[in-house]
Protein backbone atom coordinates (compact mmCIF):
# COMPACT_ATOMS: atom_id res chain seq x y z
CA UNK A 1 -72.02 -107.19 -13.04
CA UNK A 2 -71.25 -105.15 -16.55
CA UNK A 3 -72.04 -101.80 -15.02
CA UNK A 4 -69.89 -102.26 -11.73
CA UNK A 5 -67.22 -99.61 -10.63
CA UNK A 6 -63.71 -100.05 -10.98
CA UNK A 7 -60.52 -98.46 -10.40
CA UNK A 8 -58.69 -100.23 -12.04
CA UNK A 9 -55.05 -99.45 -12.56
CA UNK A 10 -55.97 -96.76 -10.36
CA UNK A 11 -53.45 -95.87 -6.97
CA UNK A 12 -55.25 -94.57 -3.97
CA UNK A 13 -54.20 -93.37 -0.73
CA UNK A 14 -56.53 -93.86 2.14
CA UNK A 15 -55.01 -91.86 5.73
CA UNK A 16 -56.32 -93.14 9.19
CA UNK A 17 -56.67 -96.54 6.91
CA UNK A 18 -55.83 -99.13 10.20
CA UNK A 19 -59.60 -99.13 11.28
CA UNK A 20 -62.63 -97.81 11.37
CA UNK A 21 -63.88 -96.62 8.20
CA UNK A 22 -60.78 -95.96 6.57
CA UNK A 23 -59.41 -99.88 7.02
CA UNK A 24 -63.29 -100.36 5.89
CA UNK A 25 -62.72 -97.81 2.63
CA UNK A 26 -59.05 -98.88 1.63
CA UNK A 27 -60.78 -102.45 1.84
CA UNK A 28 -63.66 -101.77 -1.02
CA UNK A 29 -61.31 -99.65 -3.12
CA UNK A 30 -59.02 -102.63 -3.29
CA UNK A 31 -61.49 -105.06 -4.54
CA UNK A 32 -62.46 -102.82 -7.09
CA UNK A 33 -58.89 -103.02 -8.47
CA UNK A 34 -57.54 -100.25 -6.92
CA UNK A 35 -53.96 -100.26 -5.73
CA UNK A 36 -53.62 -99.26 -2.23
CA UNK A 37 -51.36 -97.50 0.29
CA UNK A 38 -52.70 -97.78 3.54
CA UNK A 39 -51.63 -95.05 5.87
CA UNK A 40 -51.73 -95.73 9.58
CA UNK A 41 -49.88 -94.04 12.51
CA UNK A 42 -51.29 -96.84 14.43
CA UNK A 43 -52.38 -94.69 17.23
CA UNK A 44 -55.51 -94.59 19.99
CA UNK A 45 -58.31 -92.42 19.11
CA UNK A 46 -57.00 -89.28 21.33
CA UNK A 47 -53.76 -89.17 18.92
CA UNK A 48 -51.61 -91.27 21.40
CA UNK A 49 -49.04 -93.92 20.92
CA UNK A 50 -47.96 -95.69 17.22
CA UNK A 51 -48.10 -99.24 16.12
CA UNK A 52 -47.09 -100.63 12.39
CA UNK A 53 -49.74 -103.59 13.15
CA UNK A 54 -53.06 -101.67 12.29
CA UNK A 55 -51.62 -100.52 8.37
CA UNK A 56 -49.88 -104.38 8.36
CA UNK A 57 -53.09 -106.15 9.48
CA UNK A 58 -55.45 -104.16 6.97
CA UNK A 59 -52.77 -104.74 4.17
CA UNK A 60 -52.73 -108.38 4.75
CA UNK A 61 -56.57 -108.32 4.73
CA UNK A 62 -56.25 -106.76 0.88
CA UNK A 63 -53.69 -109.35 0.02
CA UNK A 64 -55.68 -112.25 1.40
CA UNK A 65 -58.25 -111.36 -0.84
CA UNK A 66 -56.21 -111.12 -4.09
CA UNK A 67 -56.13 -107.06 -3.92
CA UNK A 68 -52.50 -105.04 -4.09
CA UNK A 69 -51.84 -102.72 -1.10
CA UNK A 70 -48.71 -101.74 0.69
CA UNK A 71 -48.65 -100.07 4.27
CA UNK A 72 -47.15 -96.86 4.98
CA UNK A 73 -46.92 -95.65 8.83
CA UNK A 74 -46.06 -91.98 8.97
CA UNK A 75 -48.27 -89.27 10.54
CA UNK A 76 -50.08 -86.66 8.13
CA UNK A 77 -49.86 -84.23 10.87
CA UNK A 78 -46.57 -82.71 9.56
CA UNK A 79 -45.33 -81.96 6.08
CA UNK A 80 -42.54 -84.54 6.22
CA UNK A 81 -45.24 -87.01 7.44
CA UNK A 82 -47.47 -86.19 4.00
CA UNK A 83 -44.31 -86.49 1.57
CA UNK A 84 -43.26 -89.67 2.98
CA UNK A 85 -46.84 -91.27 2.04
CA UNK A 86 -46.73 -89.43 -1.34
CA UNK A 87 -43.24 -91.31 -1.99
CA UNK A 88 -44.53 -94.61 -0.83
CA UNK A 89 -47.40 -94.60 -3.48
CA UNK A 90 -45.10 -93.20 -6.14
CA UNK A 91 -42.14 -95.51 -5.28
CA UNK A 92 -44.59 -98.60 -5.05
CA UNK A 93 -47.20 -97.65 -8.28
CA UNK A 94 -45.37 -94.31 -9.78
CA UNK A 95 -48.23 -92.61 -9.42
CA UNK A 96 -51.69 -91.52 -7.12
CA UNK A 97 -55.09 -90.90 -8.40
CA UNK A 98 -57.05 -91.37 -5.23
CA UNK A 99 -56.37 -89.35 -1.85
CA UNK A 100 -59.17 -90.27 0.80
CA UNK A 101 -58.52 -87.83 3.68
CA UNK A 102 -59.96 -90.34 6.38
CA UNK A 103 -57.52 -89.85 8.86
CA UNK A 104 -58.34 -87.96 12.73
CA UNK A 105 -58.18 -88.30 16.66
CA UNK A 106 -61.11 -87.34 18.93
CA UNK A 107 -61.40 -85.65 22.62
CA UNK A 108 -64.18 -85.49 24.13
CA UNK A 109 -64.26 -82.53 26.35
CA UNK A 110 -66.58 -79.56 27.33
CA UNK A 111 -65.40 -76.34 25.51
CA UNK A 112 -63.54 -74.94 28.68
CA UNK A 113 -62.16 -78.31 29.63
CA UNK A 114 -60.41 -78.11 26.16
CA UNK A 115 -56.42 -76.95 26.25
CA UNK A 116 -54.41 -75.31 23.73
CA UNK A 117 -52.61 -78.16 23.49
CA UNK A 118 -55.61 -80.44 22.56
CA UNK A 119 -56.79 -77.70 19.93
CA UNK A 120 -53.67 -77.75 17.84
CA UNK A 121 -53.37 -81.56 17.90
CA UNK A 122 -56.89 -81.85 16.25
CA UNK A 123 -56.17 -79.29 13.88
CA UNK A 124 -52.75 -80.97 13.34
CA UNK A 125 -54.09 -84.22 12.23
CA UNK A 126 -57.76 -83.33 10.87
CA UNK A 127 -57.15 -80.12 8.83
CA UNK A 128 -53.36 -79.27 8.62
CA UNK A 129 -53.07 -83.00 7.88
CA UNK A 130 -56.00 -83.12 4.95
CA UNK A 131 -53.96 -79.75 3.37
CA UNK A 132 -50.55 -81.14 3.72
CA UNK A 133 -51.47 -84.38 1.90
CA UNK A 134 -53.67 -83.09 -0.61
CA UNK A 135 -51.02 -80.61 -1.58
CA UNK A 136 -48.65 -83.02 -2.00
CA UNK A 137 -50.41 -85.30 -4.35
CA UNK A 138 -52.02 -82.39 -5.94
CA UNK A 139 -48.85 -81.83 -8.73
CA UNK A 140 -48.95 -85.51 -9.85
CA UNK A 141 -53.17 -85.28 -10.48
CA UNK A 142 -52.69 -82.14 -12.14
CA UNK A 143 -50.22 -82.98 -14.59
CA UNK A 144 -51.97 -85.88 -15.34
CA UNK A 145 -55.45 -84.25 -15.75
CA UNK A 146 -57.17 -86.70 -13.42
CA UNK A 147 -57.68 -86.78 -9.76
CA UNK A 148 -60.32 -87.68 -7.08
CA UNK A 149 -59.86 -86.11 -3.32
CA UNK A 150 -62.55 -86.66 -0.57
CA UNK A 151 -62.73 -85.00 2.10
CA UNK A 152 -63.95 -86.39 5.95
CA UNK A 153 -66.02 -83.45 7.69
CA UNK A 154 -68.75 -84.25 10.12
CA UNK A 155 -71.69 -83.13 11.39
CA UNK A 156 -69.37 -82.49 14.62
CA UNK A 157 -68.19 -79.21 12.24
CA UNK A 158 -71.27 -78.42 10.44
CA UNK A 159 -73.72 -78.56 12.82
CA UNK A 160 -71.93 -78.17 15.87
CA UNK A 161 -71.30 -80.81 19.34
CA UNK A 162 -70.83 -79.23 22.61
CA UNK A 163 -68.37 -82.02 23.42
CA UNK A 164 -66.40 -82.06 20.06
CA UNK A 165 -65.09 -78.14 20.23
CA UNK A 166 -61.25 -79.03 18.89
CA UNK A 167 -63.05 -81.92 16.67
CA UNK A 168 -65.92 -79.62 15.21
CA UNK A 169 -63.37 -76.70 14.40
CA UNK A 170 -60.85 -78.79 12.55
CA UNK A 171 -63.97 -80.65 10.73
CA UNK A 172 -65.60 -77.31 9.87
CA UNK A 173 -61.98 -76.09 8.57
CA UNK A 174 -61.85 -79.12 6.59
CA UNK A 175 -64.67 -78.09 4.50
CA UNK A 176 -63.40 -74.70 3.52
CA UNK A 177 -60.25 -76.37 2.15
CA UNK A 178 -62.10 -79.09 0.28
CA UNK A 179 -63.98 -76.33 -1.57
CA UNK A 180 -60.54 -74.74 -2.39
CA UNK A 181 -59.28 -77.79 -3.75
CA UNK A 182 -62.32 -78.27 -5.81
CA UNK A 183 -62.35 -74.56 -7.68
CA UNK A 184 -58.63 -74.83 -7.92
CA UNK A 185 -58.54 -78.46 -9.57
CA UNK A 186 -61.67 -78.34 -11.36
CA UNK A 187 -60.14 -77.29 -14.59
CA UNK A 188 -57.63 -80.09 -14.55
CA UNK A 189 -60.23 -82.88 -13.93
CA UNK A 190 -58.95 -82.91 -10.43
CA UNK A 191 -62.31 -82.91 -8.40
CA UNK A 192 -63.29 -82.13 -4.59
CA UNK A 193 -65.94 -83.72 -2.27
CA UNK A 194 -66.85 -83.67 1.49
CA UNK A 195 -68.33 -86.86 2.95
CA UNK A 196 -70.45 -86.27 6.63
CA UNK A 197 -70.52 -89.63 8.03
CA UNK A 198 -72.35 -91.66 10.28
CA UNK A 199 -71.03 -94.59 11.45
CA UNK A 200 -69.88 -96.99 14.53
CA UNK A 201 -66.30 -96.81 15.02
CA UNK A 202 -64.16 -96.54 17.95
CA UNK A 203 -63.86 -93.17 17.44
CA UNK A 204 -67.59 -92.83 17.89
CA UNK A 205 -68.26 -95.90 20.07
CA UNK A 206 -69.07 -93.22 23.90
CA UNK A 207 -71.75 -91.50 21.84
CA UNK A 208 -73.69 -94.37 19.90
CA UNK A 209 -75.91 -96.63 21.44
CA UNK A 210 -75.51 -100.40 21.31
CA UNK A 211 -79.12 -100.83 19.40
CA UNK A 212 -77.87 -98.78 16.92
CA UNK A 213 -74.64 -100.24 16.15
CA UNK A 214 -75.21 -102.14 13.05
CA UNK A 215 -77.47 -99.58 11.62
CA UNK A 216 -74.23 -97.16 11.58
CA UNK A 217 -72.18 -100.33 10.16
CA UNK A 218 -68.96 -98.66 7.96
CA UNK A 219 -70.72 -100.62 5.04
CA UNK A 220 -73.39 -97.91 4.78
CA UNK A 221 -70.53 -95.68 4.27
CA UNK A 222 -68.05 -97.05 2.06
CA UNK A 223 -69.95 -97.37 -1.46
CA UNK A 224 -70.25 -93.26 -1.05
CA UNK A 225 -66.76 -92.87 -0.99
CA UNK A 226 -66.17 -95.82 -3.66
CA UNK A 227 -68.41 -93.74 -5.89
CA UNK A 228 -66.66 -90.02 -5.58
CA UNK A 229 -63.48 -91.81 -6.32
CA UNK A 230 -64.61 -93.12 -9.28
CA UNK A 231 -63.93 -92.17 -12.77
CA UNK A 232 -67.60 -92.59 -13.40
CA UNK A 233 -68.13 -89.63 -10.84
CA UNK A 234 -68.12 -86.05 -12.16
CA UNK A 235 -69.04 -84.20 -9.42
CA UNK A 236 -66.97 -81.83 -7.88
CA UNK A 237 -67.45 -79.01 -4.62
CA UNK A 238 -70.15 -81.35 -2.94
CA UNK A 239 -70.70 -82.24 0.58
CA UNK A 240 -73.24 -85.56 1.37
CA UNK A 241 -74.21 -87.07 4.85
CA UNK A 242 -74.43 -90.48 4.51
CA UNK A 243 -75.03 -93.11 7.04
CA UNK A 244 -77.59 -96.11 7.75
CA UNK A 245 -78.53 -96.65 4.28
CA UNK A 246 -78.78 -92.60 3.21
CA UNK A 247 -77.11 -90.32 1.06
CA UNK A 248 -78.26 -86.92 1.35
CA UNK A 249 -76.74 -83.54 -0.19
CA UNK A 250 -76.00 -80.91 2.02
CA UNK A 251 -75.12 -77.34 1.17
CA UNK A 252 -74.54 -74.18 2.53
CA UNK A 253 -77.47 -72.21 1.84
CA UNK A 254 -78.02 -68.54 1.53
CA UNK A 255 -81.94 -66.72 2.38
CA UNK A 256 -83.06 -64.25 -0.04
CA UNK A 257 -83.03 -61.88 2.85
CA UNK A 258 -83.38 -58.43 2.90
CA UNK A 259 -82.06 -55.50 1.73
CA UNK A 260 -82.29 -51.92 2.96
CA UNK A 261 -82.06 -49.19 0.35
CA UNK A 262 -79.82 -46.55 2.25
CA UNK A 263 -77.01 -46.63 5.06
CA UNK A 264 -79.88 -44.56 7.15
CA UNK A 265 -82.41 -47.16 6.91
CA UNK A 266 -79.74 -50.53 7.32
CA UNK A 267 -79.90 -49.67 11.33
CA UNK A 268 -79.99 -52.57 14.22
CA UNK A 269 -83.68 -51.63 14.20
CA UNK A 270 -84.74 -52.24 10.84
CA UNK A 271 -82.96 -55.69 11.63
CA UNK A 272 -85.06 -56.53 13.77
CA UNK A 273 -87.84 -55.34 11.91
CA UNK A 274 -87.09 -57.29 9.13
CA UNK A 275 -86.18 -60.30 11.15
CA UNK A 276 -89.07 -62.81 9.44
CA UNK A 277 -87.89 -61.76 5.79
CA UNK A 278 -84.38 -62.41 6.91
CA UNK A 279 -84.60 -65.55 8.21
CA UNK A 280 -86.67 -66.88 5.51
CA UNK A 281 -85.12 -70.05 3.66
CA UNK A 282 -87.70 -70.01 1.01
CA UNK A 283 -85.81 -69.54 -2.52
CA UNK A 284 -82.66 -70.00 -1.14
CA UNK A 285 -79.82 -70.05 -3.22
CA UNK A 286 -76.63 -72.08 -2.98
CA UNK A 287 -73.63 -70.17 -4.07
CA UNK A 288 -70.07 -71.86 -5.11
CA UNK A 289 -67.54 -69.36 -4.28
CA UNK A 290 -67.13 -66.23 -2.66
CA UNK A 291 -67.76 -64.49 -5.16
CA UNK A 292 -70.81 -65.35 -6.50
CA UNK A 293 -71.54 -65.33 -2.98
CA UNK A 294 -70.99 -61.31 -2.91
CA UNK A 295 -72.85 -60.72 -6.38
CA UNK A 296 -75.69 -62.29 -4.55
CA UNK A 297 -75.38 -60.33 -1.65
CA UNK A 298 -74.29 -57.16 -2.77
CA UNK A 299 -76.32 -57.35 -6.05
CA UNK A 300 -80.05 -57.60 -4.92
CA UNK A 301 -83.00 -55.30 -5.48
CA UNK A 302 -86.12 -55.01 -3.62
CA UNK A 303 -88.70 -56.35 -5.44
């Protein structure tokens, strides 16, 4: 079709790439002419083990079907881990324009059941891994004045699971630093988005039920991301949940609330007095940064 969307000539990077939605991502970006390294520890869902087959398997898929991908198996967890699948895209193409930060491990465990241990490996792989990665590839989009990053949150970290307490942090985290990356590469072309999805994979497979399976297929997820890497794309510092056939914006919104006029009046009280105007959503705004945040706070008059 004459208004399809390419990527051409374009090198991507999809992490976590072996299965699951990023083997189901790296898959669509390749046969819209992407060029694609395929990152895969090869692990099991809680982080365990390594195998080369899951980033070899996927990569074969690609080639089968007349698309250019090479695997790379090295963990993002670790800065040596994020160079190494830098190099492999600039030593293969000479170049990235694509990072899809897909990669993660899941525990499920009640909020005291969780161990230190289990907090920093989520972190490790989910946020530290999204920063190291992104920074790396970060210098080669802004020289060139063109980049694409998204970003995998979930609902896990935005709305909150009482099962998913290492999982939700790092996910939550993961937002703050893709709105970081989108002020600080916006004037370079070098744009930012968040992706909340819903979908069947094995990482999700305890908590969906078997009836609703297809509905959460990765191929109601896929075009989103397909899209935001896209040159066609121009927008930059948004998160969307998508799954089953939706894609809906979400945001982070702020009430008008209320505002006392005097350190003597702002008491726990007048709180609580106030409590329905606080909690009002109606004209809500939806700042970008922290600043306009504060202006917005700070800044408001009675009426």
């Amino acid at each position: 079709m004459s208004n399809e969307i390419r990527l051409d000539e374009r090198v991507a990077i999809v992490t976590g790439a072996g299965a699951g939605l990023g083997r189901s991502h790296a898959r669509l970006l390749a046969a819209r002419g992407a060029k694609v390294v395929v990152n895969d520890l090869g692990g099991q869902v809680d982080g365990r083990g390594a195998s080369r087959a899951a980033a070899d398997n996927v990569v074969a898929e690609i080639r089968a079907g007349g698309g250019e991908a090479v695997p790379n198996y090295d963990t993002v967890a670790t800065p040596e881990g994020a160079q190494s699948i830098l190099k492999t895209a600039l030593d293969a193409y000479g170049t990235v324009d694509i990072v899809v930060n897909n990669a993660g491990i899941l525990l499920f465990k009640r909020l005291m059941d969780h161990t230190p241990d289990d907090f920093a490996k989520n972190l490790g792989v989910h946020l530290s891994g999204s920063y190291y990665l992104s920074t790396a590839a970060f210098p080669v989009m802004k020289e060139k004045r063109y980049g694409r990053f998204v970003f995998t949150s979930s609902s896990g970290g935005m709305r909150g699971s009482a099962d998913g307490v290492a999982y939700g942090a790092a996910k939550a985290g993961v937002v703050g630093l893709a709105n970081v990356m989108a002020l600080a590469g916006a004037p370079y072309g070098v744009y930012s988005n968040v992706i909340l999805p819903n979908a069947y994979t094995r990482m999700t497979e305890q908590a969906v039920e078997e009836r609703n399976r297809e509905k959460l297929s990765a191929d109601f997820i896929s075009p989103l991301v397909l899209y935001l890497c896209s040159e066609r794309c121009r927008l930059n510092h948004e998160m969307f949940a998508v799954g089953g056939g939706t894609v809906s914006r979400t945001i982070l919104a702020l009430a008008p609330g209320w505002r006392a006029d005097s350190k003597e009046e702002f008491t726990a009280e007048s709180i609580h007095a106030h409590l329905e105007e606080i909690m009002d959503m109606t004209n809500y705004s939806n700042p970008q940064t922290t600043q306009e945040e504060t202006r917005l706070v700070v800044g408001r008059r009675r009426k």
